[in-house]
PDB file of N, CA and C in Angstrom:
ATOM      1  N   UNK A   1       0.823  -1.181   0.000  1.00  0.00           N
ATOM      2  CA  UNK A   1       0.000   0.000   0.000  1.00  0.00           C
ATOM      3  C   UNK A   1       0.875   1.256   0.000  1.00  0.00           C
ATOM      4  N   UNK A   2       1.870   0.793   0.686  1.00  0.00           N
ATOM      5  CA  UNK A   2       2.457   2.169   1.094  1.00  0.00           C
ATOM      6  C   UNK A   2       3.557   2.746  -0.634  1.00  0.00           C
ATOM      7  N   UNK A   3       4.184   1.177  -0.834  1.00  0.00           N
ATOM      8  CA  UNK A   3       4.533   1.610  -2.591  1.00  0.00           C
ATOM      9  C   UNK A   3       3.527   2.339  -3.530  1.00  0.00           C
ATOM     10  N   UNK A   4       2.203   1.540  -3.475  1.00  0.00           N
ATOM     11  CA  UNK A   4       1.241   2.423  -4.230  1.00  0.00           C
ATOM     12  C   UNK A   4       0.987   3.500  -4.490  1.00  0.00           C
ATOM     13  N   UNK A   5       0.986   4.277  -3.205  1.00  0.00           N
ATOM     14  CA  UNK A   5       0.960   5.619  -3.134  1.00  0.00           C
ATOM     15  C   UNK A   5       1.822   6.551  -2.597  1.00  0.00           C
ATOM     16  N   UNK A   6       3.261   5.615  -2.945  1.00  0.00           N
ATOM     17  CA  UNK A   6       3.979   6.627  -3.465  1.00  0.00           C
ATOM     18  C   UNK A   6       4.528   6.662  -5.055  1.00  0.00           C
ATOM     19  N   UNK A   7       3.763   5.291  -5.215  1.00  0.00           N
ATOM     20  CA  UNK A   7       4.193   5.529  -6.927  1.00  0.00           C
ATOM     21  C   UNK A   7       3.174   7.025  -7.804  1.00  0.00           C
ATOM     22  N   UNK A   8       1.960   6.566  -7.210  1.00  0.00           N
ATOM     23  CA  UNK A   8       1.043   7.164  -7.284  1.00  0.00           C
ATOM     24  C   UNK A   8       1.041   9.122  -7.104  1.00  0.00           C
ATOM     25  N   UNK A   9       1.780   9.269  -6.174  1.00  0.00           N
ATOM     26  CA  UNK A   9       2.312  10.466  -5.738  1.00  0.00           C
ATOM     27  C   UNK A   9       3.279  11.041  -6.836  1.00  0.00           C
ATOM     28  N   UNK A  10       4.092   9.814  -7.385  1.00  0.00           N
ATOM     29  CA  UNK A  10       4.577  10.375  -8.643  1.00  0.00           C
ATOM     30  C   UNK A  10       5.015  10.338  -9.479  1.00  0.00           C
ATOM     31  N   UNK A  11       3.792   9.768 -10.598  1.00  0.00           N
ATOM     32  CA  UNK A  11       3.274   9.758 -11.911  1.00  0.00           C
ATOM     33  C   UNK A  11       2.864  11.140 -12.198  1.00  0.00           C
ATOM     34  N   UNK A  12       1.999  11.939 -11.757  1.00  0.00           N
ATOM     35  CA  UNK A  12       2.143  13.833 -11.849  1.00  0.00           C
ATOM     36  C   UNK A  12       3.559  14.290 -12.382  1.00  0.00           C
ATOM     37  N   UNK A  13       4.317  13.910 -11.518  1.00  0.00           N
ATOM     38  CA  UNK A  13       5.720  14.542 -11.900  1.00  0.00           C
ATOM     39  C   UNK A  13       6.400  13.847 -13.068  1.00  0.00           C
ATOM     40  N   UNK A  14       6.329  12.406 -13.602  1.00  0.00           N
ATOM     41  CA  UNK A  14       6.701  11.818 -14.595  1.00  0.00           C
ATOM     42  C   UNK A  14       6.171  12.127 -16.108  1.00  0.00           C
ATOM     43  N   UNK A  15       4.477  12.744 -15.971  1.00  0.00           N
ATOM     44  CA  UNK A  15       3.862  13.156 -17.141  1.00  0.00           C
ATOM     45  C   UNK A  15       3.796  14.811 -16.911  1.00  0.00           C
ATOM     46  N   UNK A  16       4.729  15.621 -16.324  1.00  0.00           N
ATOM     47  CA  UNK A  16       4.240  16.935 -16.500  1.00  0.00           C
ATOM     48  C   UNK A  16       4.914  17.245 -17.777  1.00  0.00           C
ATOM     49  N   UNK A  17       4.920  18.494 -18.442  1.00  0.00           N
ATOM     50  CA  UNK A  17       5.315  18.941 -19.448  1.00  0.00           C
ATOM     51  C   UNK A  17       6.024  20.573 -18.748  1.00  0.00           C
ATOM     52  N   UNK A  18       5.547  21.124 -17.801  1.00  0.00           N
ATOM     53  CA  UNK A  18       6.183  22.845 -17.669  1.00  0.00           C
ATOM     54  C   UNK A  18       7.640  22.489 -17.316  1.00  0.00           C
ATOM     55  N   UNK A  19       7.921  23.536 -16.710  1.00  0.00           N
ATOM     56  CA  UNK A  19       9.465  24.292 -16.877  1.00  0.00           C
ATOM     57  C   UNK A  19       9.660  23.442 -15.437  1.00  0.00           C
ATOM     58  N   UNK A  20      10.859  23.013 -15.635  1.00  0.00           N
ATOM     59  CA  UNK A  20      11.613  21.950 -14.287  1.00  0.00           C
ATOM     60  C   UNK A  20      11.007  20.628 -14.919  1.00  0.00           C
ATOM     61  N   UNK A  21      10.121  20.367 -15.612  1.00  0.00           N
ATOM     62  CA  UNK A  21       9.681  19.065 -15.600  1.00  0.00           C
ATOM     63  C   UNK A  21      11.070  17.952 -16.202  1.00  0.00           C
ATOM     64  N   UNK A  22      12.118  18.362 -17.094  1.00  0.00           N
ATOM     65  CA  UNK A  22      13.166  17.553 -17.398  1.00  0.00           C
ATOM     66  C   UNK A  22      14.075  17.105 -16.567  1.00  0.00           C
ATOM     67  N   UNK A  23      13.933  17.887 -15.737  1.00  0.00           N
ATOM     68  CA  UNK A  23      15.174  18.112 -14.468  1.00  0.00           C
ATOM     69  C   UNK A  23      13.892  16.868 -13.098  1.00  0.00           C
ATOM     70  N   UNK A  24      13.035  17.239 -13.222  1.00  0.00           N
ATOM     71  CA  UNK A  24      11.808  16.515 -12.035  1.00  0.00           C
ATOM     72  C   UNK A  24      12.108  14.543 -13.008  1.00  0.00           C
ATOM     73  N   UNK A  25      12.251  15.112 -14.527  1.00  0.00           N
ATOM     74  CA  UNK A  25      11.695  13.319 -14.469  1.00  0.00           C
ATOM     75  C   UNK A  25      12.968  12.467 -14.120  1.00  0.00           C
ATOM     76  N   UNK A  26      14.257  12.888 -14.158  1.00  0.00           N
ATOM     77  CA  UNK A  26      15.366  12.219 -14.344  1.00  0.00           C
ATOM     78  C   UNK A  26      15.651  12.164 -12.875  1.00  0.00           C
ATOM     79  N   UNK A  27      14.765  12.666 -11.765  1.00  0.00           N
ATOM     80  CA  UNK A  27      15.175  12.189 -10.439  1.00  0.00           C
ATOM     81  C   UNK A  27      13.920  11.560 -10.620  1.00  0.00           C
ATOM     82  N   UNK A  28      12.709  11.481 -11.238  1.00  0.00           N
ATOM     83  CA  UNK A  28      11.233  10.516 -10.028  1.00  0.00           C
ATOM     84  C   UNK A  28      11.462   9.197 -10.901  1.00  0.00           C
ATOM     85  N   UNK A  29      12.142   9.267 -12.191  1.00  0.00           N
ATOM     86  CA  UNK A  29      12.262   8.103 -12.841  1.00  0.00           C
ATOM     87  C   UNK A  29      13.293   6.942 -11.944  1.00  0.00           C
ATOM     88  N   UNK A  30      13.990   7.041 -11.388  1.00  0.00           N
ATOM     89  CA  UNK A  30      15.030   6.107 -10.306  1.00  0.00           C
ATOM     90  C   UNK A  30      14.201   6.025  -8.997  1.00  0.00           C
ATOM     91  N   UNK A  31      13.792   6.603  -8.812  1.00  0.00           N
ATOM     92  CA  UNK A  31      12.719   6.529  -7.803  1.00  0.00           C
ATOM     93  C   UNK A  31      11.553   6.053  -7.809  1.00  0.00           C
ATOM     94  N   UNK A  32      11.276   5.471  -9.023  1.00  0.00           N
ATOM     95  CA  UNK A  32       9.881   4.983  -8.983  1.00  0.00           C
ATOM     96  C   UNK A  32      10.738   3.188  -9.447  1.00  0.00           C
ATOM     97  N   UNK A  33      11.826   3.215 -10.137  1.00  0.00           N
ATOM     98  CA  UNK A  33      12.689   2.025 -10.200  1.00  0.00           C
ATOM     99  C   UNK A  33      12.840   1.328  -8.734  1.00  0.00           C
ATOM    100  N   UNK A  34      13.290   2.392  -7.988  1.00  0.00           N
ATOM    101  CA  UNK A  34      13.307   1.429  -6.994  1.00  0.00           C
ATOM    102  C   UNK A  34      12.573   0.835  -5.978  1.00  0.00           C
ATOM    103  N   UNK A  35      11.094   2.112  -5.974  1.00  0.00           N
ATOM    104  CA  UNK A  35      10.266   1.205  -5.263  1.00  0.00           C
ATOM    105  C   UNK A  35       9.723   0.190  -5.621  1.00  0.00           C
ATOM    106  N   UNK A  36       9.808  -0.188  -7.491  1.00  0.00           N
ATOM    107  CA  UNK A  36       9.665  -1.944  -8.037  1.00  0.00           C
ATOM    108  C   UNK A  36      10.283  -2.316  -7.373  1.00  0.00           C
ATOM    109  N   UNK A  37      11.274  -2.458  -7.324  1.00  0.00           N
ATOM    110  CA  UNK A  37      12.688  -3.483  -6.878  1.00  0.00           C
ATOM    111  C   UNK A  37      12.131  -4.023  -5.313  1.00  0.00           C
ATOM    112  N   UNK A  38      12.159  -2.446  -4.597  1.00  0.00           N
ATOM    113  CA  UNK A  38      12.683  -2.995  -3.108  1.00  0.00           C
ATOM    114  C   UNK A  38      10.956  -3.805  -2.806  1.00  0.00           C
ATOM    115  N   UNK A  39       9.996  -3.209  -3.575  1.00  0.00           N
ATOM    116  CA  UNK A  39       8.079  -4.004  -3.733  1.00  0.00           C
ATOM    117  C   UNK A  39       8.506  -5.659  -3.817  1.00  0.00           C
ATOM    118  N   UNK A  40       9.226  -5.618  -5.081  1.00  0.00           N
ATOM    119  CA  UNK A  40       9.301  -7.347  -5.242  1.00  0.00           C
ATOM    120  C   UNK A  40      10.422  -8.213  -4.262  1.00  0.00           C
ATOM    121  N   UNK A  41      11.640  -7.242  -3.651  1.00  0.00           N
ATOM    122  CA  UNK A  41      12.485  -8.265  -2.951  1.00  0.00           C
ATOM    123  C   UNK A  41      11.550  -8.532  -1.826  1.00  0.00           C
ATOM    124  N   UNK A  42      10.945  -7.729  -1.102  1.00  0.00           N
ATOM    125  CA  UNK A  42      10.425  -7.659   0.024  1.00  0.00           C
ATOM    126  C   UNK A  42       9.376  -8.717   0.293  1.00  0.00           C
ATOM    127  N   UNK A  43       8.460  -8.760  -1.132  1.00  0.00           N
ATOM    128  CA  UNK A  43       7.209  -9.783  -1.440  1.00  0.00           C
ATOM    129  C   UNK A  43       7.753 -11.209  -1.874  1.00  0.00           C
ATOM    130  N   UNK A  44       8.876 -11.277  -2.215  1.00  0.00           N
ATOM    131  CA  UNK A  44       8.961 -12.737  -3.086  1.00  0.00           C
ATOM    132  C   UNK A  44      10.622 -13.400  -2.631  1.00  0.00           C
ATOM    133  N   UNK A  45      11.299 -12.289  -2.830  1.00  0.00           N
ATOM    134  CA  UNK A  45      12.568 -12.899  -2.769  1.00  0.00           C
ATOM    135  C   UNK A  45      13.012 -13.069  -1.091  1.00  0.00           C
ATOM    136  N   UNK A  46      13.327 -12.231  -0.557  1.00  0.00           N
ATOM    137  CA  UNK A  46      13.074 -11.924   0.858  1.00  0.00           C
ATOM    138  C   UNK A  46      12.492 -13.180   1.643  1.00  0.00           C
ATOM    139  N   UNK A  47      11.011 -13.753   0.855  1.00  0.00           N
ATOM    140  CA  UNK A  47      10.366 -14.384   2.140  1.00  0.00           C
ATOM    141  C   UNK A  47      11.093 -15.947   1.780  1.00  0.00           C
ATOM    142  N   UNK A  48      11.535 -16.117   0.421  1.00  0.00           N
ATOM    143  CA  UNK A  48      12.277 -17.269  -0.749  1.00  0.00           C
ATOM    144  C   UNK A  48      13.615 -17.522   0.211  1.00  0.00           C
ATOM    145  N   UNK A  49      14.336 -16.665   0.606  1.00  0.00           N
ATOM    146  CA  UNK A  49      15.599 -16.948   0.531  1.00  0.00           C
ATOM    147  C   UNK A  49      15.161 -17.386   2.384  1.00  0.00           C
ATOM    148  N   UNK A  50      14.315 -16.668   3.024  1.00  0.00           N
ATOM    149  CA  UNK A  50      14.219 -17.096   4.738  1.00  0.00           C
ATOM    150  C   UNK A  50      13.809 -18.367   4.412  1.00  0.00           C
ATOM    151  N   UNK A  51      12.546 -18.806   3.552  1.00  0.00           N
ATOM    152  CA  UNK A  51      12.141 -20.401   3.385  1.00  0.00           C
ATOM    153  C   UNK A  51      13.410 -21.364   3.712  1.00  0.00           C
ATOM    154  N   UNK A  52      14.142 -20.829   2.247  1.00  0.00           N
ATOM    155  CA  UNK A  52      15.226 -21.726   2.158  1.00  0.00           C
ATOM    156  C   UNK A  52      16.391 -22.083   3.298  1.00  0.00           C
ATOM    157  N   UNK A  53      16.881 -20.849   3.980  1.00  0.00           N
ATOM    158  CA  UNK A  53      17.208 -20.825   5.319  1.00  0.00           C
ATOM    159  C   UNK A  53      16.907 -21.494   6.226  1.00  0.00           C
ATOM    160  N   UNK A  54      15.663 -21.276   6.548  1.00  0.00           N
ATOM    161  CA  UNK A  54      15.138 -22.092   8.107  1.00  0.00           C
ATOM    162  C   UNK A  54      15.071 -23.337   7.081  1.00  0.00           C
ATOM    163  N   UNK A  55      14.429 -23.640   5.892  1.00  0.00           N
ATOM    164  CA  UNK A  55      14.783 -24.882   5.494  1.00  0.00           C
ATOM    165  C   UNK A  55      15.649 -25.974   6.173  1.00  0.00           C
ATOM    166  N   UNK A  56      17.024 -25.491   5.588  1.00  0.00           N
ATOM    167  CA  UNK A  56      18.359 -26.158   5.531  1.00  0.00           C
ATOM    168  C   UNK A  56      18.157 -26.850   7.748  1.00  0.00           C
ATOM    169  N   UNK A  57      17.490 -26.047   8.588  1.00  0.00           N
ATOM    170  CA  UNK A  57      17.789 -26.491   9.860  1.00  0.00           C
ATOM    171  C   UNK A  57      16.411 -27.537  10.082  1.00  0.00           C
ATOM    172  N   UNK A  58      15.786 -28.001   9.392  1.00  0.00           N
ATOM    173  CA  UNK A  58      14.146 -28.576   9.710  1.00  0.00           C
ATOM    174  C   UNK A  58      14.680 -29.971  10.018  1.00  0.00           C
ATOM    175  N   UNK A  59      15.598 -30.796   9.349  1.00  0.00           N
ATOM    176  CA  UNK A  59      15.879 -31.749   9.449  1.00  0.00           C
ATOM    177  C   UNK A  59      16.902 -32.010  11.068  1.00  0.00           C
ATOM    178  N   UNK A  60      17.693 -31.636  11.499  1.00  0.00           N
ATOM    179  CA  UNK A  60      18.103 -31.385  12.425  1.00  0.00           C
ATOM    180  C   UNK A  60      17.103 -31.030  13.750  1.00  0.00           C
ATOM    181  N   UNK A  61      15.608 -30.422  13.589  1.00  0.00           N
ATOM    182  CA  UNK A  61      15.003 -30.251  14.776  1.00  0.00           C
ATOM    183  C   UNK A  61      14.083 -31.112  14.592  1.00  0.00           C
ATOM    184  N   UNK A  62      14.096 -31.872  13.986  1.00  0.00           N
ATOM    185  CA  UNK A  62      12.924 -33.195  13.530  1.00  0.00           C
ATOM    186  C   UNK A  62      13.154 -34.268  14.368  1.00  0.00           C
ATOM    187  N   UNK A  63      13.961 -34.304  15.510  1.00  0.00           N
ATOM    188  CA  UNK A  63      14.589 -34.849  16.345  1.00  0.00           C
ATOM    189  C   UNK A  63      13.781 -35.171  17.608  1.00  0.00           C
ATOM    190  N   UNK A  64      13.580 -36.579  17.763  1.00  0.00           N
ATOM    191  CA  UNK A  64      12.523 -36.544  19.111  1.00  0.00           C
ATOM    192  C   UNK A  64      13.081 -35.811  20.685  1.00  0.00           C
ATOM    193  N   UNK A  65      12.367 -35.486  21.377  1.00  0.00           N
ATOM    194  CA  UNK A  65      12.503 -34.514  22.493  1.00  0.00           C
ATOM    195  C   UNK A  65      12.604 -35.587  23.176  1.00  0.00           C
ATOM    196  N   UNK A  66      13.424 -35.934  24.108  1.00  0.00           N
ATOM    197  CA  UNK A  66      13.009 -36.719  25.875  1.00  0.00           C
ATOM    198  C   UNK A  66      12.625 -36.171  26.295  1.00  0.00           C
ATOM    199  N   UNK A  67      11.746 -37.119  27.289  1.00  0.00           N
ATOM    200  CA  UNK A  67      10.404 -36.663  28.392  1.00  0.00           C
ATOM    201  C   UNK A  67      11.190 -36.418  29.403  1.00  0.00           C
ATOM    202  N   UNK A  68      10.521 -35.947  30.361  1.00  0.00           N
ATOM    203  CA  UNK A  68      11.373 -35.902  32.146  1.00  0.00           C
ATOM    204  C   UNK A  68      11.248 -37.553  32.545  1.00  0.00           C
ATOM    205  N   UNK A  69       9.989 -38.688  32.032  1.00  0.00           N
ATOM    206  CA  UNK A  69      10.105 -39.836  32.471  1.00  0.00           C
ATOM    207  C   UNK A  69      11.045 -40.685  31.829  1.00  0.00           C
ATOM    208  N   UNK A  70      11.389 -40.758  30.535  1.00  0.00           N
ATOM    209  CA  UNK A  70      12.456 -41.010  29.766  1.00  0.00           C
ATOM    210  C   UNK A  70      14.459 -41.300  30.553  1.00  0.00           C
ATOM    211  N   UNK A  71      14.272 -39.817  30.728  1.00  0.00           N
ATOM    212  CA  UNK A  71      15.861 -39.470  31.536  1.00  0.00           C
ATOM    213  C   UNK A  71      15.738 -39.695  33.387  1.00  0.00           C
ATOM    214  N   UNK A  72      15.147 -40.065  33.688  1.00  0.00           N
ATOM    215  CA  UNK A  72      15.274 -39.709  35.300  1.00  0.00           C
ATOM    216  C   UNK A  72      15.205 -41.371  35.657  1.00  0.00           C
TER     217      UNK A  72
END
């Protein structure tokens, strides 16, 4: 939500045509690049690479627990 509207915030400045507008698009244009980027690491890659992470330890805690009646 919060990318939305700041993409949203500025598309105005990407389609203006007056005076500053050449100088406005060549900074909102990298700026609207990167809120794709940091939108998709955050949504896909981000949650991909923790999967794979805690992955790699699942087998290792798959390990039966002793009871207190077990050890005593």
């Amino acid at each position: 939500m919060t990318v939305l509207t700041m993409m949203i915030g500025l598309m105005p400045v990407l389609w203006s045509n007056g005076t500053g507008a050449d100088v406005m698009k060549r900074i909102a244009a990298p700026m609207v690049g990167g809120l794709v980027t940091s939108f998709v690491l955050e949504l896909l890659v981000y949650p991909a690479i923790f999967a794979i992470w805690k992955g790699r330890e699942l087998p290792a805690s798959n390990l039966p627990l002793a009871t207190a009646s077990e050890t005593s």
